[in-house]
Protein backbone atom coordinates (compact mmCIF):
# COMPACT_ATOMS: atom_id res chain seq x y z
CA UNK A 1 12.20 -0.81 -67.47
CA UNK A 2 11.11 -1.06 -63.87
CA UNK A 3 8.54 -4.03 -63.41
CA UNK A 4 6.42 -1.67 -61.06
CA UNK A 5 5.82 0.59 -64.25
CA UNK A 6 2.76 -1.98 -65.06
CA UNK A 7 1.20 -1.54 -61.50
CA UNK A 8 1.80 2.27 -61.79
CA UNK A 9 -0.15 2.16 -64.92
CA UNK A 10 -2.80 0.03 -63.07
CA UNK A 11 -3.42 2.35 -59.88
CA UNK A 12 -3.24 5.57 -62.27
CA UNK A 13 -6.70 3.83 -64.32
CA UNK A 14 -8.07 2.80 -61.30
CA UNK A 15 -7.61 6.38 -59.63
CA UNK A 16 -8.96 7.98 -62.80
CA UNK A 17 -11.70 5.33 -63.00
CA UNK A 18 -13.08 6.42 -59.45
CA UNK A 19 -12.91 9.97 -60.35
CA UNK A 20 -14.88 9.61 -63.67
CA UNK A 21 -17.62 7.94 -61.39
CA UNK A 22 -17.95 10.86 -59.30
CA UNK A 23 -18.35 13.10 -62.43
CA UNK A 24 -20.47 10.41 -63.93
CA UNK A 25 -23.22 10.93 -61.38
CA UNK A 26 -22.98 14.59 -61.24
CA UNK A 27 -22.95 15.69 -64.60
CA UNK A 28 -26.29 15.86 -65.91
CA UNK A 29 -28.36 18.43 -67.89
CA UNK A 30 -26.31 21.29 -66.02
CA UNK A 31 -23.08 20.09 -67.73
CA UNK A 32 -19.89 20.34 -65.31
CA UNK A 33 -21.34 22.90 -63.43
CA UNK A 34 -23.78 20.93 -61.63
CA UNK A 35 -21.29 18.07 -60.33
CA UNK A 36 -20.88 19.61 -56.97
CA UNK A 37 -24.22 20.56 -56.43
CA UNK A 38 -25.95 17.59 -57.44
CA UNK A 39 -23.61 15.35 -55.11
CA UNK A 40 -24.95 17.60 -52.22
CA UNK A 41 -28.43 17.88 -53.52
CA UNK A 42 -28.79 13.86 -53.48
CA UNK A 43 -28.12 13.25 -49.45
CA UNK A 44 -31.46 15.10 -49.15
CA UNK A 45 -33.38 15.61 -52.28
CA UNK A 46 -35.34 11.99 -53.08
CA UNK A 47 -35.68 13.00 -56.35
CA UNK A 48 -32.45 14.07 -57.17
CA UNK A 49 -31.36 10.93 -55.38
CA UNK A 50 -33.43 8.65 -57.77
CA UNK A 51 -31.61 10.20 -60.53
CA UNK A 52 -28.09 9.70 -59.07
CA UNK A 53 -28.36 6.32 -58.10
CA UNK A 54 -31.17 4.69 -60.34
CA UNK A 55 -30.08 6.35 -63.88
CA UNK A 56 -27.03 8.21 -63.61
CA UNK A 57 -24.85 5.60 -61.71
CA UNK A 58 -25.80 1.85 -63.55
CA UNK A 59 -25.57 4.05 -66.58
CA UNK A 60 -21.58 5.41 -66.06
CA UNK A 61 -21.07 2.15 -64.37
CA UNK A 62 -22.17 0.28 -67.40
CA UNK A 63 -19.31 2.85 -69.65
CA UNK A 64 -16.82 1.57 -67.33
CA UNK A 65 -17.90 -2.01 -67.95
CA UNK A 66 -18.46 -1.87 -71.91
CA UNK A 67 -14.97 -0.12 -72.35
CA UNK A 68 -13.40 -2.80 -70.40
CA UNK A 69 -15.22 -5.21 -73.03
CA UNK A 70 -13.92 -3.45 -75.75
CA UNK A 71 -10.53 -3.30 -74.23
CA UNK A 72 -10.29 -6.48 -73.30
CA UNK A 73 -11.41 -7.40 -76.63
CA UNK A 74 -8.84 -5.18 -78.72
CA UNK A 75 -6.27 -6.98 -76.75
CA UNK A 76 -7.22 -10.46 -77.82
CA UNK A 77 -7.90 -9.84 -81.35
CA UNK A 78 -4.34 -7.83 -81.66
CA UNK A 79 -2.62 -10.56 -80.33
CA UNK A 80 -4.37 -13.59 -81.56
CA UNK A 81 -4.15 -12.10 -85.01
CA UNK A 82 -0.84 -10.81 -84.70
CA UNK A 83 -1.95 -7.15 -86.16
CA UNK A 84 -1.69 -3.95 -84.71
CA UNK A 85 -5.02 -2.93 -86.62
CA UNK A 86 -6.98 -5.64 -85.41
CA UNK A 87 -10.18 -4.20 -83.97
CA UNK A 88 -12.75 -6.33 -81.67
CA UNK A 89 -15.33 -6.02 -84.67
CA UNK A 90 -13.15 -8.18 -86.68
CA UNK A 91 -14.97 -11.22 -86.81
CA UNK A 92 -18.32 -9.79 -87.89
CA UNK A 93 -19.88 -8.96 -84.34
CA UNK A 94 -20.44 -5.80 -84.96
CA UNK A 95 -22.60 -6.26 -88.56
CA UNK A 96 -24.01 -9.14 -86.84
CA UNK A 97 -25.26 -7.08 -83.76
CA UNK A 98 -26.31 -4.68 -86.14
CA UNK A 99 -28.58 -7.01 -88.85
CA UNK A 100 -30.29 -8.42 -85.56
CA UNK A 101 -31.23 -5.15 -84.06
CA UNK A 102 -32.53 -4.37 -87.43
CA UNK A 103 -34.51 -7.25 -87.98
CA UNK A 104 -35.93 -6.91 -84.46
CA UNK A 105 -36.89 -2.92 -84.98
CA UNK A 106 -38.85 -4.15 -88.56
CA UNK A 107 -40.45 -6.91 -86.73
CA UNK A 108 -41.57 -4.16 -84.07
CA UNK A 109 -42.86 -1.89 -86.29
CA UNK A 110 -39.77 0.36 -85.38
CA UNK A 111 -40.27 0.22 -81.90
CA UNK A 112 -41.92 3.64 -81.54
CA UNK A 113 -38.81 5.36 -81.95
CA UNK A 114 -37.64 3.30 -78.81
CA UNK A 115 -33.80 4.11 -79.49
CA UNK A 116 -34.65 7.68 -81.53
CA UNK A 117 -32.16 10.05 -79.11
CA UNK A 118 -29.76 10.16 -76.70
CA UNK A 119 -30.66 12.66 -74.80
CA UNK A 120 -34.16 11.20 -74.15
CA UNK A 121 -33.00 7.61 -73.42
CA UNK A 122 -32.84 7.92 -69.43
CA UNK A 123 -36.19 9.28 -69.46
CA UNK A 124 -37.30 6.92 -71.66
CA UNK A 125 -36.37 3.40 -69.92
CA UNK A 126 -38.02 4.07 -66.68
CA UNK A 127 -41.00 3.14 -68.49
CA UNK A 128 -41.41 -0.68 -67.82
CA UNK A 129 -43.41 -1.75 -71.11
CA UNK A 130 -40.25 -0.14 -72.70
CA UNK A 131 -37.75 -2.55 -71.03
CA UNK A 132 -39.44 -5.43 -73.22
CA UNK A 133 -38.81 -3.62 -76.43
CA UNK A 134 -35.12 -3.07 -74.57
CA UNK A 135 -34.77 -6.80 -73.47
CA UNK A 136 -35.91 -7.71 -77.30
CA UNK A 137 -33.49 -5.84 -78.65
CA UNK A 138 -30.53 -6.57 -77.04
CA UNK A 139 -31.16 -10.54 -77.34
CA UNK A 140 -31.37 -9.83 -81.14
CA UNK A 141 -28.17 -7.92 -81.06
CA UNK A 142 -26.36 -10.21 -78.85
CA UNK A 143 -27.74 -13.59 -80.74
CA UNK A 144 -26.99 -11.42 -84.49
CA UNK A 145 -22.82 -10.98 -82.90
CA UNK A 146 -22.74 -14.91 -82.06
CA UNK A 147 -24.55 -16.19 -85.22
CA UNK A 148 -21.90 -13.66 -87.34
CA UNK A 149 -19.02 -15.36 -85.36
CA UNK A 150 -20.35 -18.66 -86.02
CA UNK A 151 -20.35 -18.07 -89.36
CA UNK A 152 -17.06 -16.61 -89.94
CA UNK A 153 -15.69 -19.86 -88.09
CA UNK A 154 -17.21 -22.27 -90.63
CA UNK A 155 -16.04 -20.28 -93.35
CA UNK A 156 -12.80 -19.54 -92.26
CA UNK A 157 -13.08 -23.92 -91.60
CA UNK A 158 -12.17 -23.71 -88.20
CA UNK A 159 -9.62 -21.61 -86.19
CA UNK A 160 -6.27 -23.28 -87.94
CA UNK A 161 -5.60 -20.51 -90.20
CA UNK A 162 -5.72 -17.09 -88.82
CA UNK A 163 -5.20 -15.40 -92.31
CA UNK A 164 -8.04 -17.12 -93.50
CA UNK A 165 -9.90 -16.65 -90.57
CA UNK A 166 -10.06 -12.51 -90.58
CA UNK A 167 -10.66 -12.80 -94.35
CA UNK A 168 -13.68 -14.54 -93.63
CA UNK A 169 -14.94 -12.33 -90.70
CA UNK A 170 -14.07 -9.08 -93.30
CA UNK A 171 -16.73 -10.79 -95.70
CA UNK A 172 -19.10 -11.85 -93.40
CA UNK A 173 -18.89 -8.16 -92.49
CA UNK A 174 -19.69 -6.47 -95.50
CA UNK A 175 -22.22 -9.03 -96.43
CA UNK A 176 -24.01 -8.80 -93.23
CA UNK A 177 -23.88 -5.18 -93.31
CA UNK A 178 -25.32 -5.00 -96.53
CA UNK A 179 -28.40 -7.20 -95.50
CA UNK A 180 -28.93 -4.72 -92.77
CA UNK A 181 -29.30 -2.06 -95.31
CA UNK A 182 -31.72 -3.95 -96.98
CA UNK A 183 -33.33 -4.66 -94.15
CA UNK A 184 -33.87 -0.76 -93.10
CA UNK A 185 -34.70 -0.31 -97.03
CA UNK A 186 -38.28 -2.01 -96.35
CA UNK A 187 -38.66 -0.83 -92.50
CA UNK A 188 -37.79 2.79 -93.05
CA UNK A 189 -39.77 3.69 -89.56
CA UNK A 190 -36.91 1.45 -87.81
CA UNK A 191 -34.04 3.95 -89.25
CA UNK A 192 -34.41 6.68 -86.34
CA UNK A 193 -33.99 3.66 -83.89
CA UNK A 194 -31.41 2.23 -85.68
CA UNK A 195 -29.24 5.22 -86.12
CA UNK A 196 -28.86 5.35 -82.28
CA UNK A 197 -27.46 1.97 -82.20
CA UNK A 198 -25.38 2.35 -84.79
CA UNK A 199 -23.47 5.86 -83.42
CA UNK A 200 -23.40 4.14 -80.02
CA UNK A 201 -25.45 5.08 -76.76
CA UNK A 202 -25.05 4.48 -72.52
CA UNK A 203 -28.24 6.13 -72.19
CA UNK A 204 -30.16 2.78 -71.77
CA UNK A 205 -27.87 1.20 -69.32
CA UNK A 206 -29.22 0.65 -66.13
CA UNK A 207 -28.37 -1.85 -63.52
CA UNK A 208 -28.90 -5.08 -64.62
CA UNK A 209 -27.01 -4.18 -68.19
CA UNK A 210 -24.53 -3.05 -65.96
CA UNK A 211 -24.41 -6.39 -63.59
CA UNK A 212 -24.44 -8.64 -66.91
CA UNK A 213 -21.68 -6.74 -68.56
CA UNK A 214 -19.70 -6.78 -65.02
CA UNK A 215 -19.87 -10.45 -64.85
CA UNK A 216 -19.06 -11.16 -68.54
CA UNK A 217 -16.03 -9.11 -68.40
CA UNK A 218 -14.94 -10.65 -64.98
CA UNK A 219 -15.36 -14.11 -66.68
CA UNK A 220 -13.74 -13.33 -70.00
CA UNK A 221 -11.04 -11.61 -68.22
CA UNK A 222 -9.91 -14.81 -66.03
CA UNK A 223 -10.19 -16.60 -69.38
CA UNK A 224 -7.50 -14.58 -71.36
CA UNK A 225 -5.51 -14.09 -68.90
CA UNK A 226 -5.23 -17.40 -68.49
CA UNK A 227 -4.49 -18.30 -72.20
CA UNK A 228 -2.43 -14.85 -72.17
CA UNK A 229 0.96 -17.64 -73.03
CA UNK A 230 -0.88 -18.44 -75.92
CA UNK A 231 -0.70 -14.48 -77.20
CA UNK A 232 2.52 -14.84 -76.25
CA UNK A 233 3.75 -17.66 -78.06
CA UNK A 234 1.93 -16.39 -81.06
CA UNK A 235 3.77 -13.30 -81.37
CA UNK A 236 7.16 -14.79 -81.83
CA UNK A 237 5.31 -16.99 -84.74
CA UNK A 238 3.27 -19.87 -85.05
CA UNK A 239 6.73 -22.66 -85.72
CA UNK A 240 7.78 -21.26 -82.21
CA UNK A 241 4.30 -21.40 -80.74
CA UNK A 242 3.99 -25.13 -81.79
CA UNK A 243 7.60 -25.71 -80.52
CA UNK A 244 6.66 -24.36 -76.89
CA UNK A 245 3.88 -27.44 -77.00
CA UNK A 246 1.20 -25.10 -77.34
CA UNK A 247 -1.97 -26.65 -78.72
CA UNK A 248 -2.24 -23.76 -80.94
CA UNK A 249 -6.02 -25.03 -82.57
CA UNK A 250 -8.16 -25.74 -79.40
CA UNK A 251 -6.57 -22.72 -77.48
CA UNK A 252 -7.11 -20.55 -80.71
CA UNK A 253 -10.86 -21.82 -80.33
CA UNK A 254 -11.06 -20.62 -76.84
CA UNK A 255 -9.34 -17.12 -77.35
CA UNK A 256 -11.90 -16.67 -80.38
CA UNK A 257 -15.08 -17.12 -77.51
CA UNK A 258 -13.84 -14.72 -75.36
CA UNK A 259 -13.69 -12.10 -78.37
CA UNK A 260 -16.97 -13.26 -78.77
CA UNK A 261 -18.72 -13.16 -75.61
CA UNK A 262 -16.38 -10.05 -74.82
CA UNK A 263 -17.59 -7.95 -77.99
CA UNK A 264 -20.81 -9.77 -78.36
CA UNK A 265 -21.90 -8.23 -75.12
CA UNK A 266 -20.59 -4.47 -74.89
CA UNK A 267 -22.10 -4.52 -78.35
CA UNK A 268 -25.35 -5.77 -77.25
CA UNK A 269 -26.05 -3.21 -74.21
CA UNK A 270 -24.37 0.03 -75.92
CA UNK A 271 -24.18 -0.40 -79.72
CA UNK A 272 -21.39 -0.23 -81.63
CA UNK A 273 -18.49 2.12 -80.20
CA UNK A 274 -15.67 2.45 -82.40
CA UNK A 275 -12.13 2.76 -81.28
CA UNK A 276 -11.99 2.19 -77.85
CA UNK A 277 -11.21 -1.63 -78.38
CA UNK A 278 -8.77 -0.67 -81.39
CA UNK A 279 -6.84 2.31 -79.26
CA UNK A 280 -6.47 0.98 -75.57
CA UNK A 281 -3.94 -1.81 -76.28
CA UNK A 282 -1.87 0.87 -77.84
CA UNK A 283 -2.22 3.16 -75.18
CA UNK A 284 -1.03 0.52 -73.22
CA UNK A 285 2.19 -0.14 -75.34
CA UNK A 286 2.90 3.62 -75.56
CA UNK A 287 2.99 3.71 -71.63
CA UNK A 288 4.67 0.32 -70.78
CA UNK A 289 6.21 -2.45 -72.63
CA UNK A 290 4.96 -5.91 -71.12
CA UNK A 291 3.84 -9.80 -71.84
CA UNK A 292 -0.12 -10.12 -72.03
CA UNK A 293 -0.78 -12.09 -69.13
CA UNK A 294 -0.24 -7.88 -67.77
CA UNK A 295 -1.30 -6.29 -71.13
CA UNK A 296 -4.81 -7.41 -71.35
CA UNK A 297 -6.05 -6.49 -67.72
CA UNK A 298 -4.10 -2.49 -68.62
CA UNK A 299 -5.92 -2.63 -71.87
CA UNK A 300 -9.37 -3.81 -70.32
CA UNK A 301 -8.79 -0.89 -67.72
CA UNK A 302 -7.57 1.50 -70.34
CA UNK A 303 -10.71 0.94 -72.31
CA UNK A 304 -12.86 1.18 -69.75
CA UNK A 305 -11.27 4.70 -68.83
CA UNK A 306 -11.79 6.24 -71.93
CA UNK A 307 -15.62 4.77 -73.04
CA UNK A 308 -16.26 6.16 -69.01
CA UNK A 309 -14.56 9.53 -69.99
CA UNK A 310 -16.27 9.71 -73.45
CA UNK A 311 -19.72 9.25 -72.00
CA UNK A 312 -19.35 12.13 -69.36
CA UNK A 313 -17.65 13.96 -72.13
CA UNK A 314 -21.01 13.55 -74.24
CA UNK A 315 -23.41 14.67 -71.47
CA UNK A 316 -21.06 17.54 -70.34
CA UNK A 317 -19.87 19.08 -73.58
CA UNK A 318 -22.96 20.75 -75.05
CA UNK A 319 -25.48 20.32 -71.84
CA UNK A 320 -28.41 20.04 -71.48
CA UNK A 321 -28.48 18.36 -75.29
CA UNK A 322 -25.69 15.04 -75.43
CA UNK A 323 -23.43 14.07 -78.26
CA UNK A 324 -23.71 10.47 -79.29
CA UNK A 325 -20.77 8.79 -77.49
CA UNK A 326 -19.78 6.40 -80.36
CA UNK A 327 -18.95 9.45 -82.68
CA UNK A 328 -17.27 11.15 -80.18
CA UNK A 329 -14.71 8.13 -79.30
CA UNK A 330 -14.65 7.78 -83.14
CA UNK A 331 -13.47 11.41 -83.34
CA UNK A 332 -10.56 11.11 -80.06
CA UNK A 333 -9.95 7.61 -81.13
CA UNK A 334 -9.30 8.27 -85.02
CA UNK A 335 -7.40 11.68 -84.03
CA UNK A 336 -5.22 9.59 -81.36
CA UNK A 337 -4.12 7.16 -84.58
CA UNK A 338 -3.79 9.66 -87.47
CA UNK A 339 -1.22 11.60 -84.81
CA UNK A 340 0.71 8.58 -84.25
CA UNK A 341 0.77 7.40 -87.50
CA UNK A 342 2.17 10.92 -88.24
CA UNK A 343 4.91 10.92 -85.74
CA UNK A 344 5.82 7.34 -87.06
CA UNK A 345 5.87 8.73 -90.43
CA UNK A 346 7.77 11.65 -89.41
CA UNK A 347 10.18 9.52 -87.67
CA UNK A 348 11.17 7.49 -90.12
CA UNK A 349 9.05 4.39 -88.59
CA UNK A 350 7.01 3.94 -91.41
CA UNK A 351 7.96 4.16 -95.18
């Protein structure tokens, strides 16, 4: 294998990544047709130009930014927990995330439908007594993804074990999630709000989302990469990571915060998006075979290529309404894995 295969990889997701911002800002209640038009409209239009660059850009600027969360995230939890399948939900984020956003919609009453569609979200958040509700809610769903992490980790007794460790973010999972259903049992005006979080929505990203997520990911980035020969030494087994003089517990600790912060934050500006973070690292693996000091920068990039292409995808598709982007990365995403877990089988891979 070439070792400029990696930075091929790297300038083909950047390329795409600049050309899904263009359609980003152009595709709009016209669908595809409008790209063109609305670019030119903008340089003298004010209006139009308000839309472009106050709603239209944080918001597919803020895609690019959660996917690379996810990405990044999938990376870390596939190699710190040495499975393919791992997911950066694994640890309970995600049914954290979601029991504080539901506990913050009962507390508001709901929050007048605050999250109720899509399609109405842009209009929606240039309201400023909104961005309170907004601000609310995403510290509940961000504190809700910490707290569930924090208590997986004293479950699972620390970081030592990593067997014991996703067994204990799998039950702090389900029982979280089933508290949230509770929860939405006695609030029944907060379901409407919560189903938007819950199938996953850009619409409410504007610029300083966008910033936060930017400097999380630039931050949690430098982090794993720089614990990427941890990864490393765990995937030829924990007797030969120990062996290498790898302090395998504290540098565990410090791979599980960046999952954390990583996951905690996508989660907390967009909802919960399924299957980017799981499918970008193999993505990735199908295009070039590398260590992960290079694999978790391609799979942050990856990611954020394909939440970035989902979202224009959702606006586009059936314009002027919008698809929900979480179900439609849950649709690509699951139909990416079910075909290569056919060819596997069909290949003999798999028995």
């Amino acid at each position: 294998m070439s070792l400029t295969r990696p930075r091929h990889l790297a300038l083909l997701l950047v390329l795409l990544s600049v050309v899904l911002w263009v359609l980003g800002v152009g595709v709009g209640s016209t669908g595809f047709d409008g790209v063109w038009s609305t670019l030119m409209q903008a340089q003298h239009d004010p209006v139009t130009r308000q839309i472009v660059w106050d709603i239209r850009l944080p918001r597919t600027l803020g895609a690019w930014c959660a996917g690379a969360l996810l990405g990044l995230g999938g990376a870390v939890a596939q190699g710190l927990f040495r499975n393919p399948l791992a997911d950066p939900y694994l640890l309970g984020s995600a049914a954290g995330a979601s029991l504080g956003v539901s506990l913050a919609l009962a507390l508001m009453g709901g929050a007048a439908g605050m999250l109720g569609g899509a399609g109405t979200a842009a209009a929606v958040s240039v309201y400023s007594g909104d961005w309170a509700v907004r601000l609310g809610l995403t510290g509940a769903a961000f504190l809700g993804a910490v707290g569930a992490v924090l208590l997986t980790l004293m479950l699972a007794r620390g970081v030592q074990h990593t067997l014991r460790l996703l067994l204990a973010g799998v039950i702090v999972g389900v029982v979280l999630g089933a508290f949230t259903s509770l929860v939405l049992i006695f609030s029944p005006d907060s379901l409407q709000a919560m189903q938007a979080f819950l199938l996953g929505s850009t619409g409410f990203v504007g610029w300083s989302a966008m910033a936060l997520m930017a400097v999380v990911w630039g931050l949690c980035l430098a982090l794993a990469w720089a614990l990427a020969r941890v990864l490393d030494g765990l995937a030829l087994g924990e007797s030969t990571a120990l062996s290498l003089g790898l302090p395998l517990a504290p540098l565990r600790a410090a791979l599980v915060a960046v999952l954390a912060l990583a996951t905690g934050t996508a989660v907390a500006q967009t909802g919960l998006i399924a299957f980017v973070g799981l499918a970008a690292p193999h993505l990735v693996r199908a295009a070039v075979k590398t260590t992960h000091s290079r694999l978790m920068p391609l799979a942050s990039l990856m990611g954020a290529v394909l939440l970035a292409g989902a979202d224009v995808l959702a606006r586009g598709v059936i314009a002027p309404q919008e698809l929900p982007v979480g179900v439609l990365t849950a649709v690509l995403g699951g139909g990416y894995l079910l075909y290569l877990m056919h060819r596997r089988v069909s290949g003999g891979g798999l028995s």
